[in-house]
C-alpha atoms as a PDB file:
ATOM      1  CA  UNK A   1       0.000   0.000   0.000  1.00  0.00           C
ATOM      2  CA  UNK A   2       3.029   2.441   0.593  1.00  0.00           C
ATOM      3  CA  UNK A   3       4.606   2.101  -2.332  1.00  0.00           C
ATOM      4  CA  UNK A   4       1.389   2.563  -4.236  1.00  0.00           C
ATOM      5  CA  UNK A   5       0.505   5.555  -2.420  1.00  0.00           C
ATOM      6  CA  UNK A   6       3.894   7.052  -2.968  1.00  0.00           C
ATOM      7  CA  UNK A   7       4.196   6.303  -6.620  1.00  0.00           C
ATOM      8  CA  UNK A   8       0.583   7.898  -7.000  1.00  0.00           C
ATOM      9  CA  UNK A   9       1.803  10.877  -4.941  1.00  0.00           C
ATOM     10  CA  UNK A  10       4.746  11.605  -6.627  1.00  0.00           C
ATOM     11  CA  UNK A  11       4.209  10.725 -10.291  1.00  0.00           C
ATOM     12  CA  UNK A  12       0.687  11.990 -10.315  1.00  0.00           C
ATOM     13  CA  UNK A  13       0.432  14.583  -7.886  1.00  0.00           C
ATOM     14  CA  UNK A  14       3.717  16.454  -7.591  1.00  0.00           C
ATOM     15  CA  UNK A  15       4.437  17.487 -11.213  1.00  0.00           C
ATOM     16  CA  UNK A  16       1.554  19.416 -11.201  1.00  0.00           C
ATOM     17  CA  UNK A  17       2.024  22.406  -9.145  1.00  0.00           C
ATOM     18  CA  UNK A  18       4.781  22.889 -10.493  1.00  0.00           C
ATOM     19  CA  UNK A  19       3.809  23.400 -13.980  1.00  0.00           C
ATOM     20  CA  UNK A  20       1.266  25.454 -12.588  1.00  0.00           C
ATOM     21  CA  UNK A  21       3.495  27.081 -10.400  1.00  0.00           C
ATOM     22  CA  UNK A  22       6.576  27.601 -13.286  1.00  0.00           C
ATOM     23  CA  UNK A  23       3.702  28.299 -16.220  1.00  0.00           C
ATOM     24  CA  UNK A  24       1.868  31.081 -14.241  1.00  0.00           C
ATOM     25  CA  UNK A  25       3.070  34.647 -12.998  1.00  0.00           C
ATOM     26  CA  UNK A  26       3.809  33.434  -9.848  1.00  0.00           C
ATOM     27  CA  UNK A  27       7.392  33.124 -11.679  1.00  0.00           C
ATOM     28  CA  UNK A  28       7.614  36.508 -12.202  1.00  0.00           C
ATOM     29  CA  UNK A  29       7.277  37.610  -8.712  1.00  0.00           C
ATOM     30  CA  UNK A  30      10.115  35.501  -8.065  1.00  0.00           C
ATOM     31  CA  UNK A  31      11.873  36.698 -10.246  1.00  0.00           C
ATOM     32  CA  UNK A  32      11.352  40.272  -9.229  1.00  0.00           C
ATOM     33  CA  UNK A  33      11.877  39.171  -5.715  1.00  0.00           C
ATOM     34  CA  UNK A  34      15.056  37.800  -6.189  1.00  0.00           C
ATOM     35  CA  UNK A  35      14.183  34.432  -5.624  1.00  0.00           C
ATOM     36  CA  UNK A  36      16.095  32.317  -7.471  1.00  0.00           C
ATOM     37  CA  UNK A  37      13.667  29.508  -9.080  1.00  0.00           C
ATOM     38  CA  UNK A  38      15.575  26.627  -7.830  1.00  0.00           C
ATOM     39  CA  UNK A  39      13.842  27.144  -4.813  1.00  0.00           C
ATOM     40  CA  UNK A  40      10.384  26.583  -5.379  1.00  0.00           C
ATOM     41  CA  UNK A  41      11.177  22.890  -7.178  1.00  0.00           C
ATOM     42  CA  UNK A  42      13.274  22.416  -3.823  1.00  0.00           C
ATOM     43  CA  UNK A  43      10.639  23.807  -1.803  1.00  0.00           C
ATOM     44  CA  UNK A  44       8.192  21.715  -3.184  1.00  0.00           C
ATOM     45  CA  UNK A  45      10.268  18.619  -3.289  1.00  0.00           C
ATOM     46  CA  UNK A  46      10.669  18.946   0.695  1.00  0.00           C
ATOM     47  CA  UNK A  47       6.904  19.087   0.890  1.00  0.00           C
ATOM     48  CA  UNK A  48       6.170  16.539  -0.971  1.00  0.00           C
ATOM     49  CA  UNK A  49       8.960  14.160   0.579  1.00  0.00           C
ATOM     50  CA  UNK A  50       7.253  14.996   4.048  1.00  0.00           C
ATOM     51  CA  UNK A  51       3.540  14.597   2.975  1.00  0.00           C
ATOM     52  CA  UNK A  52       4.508  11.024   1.460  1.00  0.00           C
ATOM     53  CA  UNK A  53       6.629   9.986   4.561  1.00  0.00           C
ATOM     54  CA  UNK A  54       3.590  11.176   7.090  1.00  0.00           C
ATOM     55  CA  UNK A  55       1.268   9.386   4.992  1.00  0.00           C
ATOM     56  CA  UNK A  56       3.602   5.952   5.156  1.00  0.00           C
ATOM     57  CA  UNK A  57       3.762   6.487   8.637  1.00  0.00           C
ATOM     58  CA  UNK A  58       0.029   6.329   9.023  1.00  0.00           C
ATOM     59  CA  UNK A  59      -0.593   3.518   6.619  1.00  0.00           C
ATOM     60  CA  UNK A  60       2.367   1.546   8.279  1.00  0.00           C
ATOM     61  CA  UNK A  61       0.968   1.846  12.125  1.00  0.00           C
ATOM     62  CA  UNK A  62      -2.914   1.370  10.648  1.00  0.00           C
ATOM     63  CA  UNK A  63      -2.241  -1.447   7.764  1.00  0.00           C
ATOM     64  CA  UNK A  64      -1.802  -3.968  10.781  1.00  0.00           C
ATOM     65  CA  UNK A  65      -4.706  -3.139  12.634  1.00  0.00           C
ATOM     66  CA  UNK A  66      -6.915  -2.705   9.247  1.00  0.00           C
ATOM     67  CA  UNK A  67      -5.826  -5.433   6.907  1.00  0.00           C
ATOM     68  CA  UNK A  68      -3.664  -7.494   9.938  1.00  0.00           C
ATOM     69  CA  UNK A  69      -0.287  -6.890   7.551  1.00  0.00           C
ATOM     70  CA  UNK A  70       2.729  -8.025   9.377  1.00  0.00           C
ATOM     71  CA  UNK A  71       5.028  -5.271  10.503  1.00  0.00           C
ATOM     72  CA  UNK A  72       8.676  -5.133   9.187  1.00  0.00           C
ATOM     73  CA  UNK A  73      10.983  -6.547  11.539  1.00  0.00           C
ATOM     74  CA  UNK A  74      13.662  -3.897  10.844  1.00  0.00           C
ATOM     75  CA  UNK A  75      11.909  -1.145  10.727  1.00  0.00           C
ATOM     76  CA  UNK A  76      14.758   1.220  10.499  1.00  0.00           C
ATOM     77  CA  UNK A  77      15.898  -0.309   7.636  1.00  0.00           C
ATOM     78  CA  UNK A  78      12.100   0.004   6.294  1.00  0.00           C
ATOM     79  CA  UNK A  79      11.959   3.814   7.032  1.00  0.00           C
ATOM     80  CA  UNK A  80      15.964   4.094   5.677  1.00  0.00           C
ATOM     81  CA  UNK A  81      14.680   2.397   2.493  1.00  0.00           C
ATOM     82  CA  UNK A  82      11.584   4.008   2.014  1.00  0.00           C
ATOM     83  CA  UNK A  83      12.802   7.193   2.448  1.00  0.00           C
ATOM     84  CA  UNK A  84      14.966   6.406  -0.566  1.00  0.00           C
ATOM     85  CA  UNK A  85      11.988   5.343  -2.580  1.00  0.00           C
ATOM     86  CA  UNK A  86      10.294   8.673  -1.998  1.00  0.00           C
ATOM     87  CA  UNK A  87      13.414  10.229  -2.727  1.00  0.00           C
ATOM     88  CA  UNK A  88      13.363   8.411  -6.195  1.00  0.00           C
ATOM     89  CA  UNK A  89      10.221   8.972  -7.060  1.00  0.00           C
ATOM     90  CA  UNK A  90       9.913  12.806  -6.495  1.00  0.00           C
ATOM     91  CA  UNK A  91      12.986  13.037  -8.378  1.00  0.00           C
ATOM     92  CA  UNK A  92      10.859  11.710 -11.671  1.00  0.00           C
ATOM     93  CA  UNK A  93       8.053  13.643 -10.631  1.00  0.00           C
ATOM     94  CA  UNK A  94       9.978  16.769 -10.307  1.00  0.00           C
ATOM     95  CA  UNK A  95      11.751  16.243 -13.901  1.00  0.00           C
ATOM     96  CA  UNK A  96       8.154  15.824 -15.153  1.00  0.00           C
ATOM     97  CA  UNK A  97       7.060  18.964 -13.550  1.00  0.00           C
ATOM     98  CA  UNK A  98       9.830  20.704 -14.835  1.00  0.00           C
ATOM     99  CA  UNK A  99      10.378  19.453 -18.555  1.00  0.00           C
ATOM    100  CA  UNK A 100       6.320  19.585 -19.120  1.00  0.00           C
ATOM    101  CA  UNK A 101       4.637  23.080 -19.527  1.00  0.00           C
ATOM    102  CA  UNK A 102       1.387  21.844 -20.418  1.00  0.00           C
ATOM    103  CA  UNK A 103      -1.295  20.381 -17.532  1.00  0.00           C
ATOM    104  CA  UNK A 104      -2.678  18.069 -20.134  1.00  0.00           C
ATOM    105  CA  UNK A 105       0.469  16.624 -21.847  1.00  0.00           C
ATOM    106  CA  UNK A 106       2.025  15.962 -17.940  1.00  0.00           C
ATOM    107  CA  UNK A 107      -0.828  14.417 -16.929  1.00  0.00           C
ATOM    108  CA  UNK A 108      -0.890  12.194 -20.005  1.00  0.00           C
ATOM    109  CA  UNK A 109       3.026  11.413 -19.547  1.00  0.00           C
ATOM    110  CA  UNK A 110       2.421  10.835 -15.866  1.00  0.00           C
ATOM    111  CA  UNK A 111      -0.360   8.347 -16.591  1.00  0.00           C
ATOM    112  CA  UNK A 112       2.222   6.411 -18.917  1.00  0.00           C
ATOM    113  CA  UNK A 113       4.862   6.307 -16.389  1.00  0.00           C
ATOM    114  CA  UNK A 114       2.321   5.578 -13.382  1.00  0.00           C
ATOM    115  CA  UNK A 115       0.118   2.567 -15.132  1.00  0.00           C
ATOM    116  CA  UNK A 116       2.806   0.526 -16.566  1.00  0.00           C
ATOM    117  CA  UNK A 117       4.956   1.050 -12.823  1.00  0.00           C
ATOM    118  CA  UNK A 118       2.248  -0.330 -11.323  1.00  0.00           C
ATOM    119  CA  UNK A 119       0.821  -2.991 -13.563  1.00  0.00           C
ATOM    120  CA  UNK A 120       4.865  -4.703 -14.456  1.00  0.00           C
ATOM    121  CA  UNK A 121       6.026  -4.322 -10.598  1.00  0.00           C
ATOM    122  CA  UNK A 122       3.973  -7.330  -8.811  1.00  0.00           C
ATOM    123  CA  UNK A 123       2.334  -4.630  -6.779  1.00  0.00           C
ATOM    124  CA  UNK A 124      -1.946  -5.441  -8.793  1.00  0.00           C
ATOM    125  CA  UNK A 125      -0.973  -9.553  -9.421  1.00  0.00           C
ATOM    126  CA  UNK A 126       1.974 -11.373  -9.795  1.00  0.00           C
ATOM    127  CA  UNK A 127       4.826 -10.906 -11.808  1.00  0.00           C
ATOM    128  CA  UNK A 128       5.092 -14.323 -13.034  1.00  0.00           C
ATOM    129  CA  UNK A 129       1.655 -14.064 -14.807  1.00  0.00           C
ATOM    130  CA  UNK A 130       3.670 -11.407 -17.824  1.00  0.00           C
ATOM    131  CA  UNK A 131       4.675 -12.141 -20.489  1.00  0.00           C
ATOM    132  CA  UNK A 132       8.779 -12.134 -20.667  1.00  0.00           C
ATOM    133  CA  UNK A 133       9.034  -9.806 -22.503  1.00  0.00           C
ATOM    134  CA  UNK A 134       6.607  -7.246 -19.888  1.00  0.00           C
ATOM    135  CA  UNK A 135       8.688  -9.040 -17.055  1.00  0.00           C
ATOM    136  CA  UNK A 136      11.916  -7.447 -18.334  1.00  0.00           C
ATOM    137  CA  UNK A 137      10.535  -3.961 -18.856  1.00  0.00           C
ATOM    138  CA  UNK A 138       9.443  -4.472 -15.424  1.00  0.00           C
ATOM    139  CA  UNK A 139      12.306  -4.972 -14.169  1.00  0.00           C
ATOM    140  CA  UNK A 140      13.483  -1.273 -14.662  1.00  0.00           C
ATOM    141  CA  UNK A 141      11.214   0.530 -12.821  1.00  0.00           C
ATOM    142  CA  UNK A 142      11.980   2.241  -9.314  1.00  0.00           C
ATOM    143  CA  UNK A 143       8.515   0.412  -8.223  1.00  0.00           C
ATOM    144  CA  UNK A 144       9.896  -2.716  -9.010  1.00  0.00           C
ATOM    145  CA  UNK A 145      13.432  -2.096  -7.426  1.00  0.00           C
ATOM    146  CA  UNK A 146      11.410  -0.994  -4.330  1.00  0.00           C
ATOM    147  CA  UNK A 147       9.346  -3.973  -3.915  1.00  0.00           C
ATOM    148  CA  UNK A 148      12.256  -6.891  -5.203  1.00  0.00           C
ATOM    149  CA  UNK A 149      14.265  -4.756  -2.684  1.00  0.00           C
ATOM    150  CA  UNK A 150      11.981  -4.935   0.390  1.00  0.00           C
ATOM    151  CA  UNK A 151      11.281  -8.963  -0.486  1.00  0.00           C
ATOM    152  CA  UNK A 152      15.003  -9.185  -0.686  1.00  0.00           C
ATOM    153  CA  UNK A 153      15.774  -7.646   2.617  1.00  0.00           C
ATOM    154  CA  UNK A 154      12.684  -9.574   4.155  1.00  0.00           C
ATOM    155  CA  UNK A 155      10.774  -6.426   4.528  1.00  0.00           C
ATOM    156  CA  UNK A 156       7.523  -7.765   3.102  1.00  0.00           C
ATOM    157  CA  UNK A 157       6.233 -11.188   2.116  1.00  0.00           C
ATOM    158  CA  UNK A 158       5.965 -12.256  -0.998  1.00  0.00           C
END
C-alpha cells in the first residue's frame, strides 16, 4: 500500500504544481523578488517528501490493525529504504514537472509512467503471470526495485 501511495503521490500529484506554479506569474514575482527559481522545485520537493513519509507512517501503524499486515521486523531499515523510494520517485516527478509546460500533456506522460509502474512491478498480481518480454521492462522501474528490494531484505512477504 506504501509504495502505491507514494508512486501515485509523486508521479501523479507532484508534477503538477509545479507546472502550474513555473507556467503562471507566480514566476515573475520571483523573479522580481530575487528568488532564485531553484527554490520553489526544492521547496516543493521537501513538501512533498514529508507529505509522502507522514502518509507511510500512518498507513504503516494502521495497515496492521486494518488489513492485519505483518510489521517489518527492521523497521529502520524500512523507514531508511523508504525514504529512498520517496526520494526516487519525487525526483521523476519533479523532472516531469519541470520538462512539461502543459497540464494536459504531464498528466498524459504521468499516466504512462504511473500505469505501466504499477501494472509490471507485482504490486496489482503477480509478476510471473507477464509475459517475458513485460517481465523485463518491469524490471526497470523504481517500483519494481522498491518492492524486489523490500522482499530481498525480508521487509515484506511475498
Amino acid at each position: 500500500m506504501t509504495v502505491f501511495g507514494v508512486t501515485m503521490g509523486a508521479i501523479l500529484g507532484t508534477p503538477i504544481s509545479m507546472v502550474e506554479l513555473y507556467g503562471s506569474e507566480i514566476k515573475k514575482s520571483f523573479k522580481v523578488g530575487g528568488i532564485p527559481l531553484w527554490v520553489p522545485a526544492a521547496d516543493n520537493f521537501i513538501s512533498a517528501f514529508v507529505h509522502l513519509f507522514i502518509m507511510s507512517f500512518v498507513i504503516f501503524f494502521i495497515a496492521p490493525i486494518a488489513f492485519n499486515a505483518k510489521i517489518p521486523a527492521n523497521k529502520v531499515l524500512y523507514f531508511v529504504s523508504l525514504a529512498v523510494y520517496i526520494i526516487t520517485c519525487l525526483g521523476v516527478g519533479t523532472m516531469l514537472g519541470l520538462l512539461i509546460k502543459s497540464t494536459s500533456k504531464l498528466t498524459m506522460v504521468s499516466q504512462l509512467i504511473f500505469l505501466p509502474s504499477i501494472m509490471l512491478s507485482g504490486i496489482m498480481f503477480p509478476v510471473n503471470m507477464l509475459p517475458n518480454v513485460l517481465k523485463n521492462m518491469g524490471k526497470i522501474l523504481a517500483v519494481t526495485l522498491c518492492i524486489n528490494g523490500y522482499r530481498l531484505l525480508r521487509i515484506v512477504s511475498e
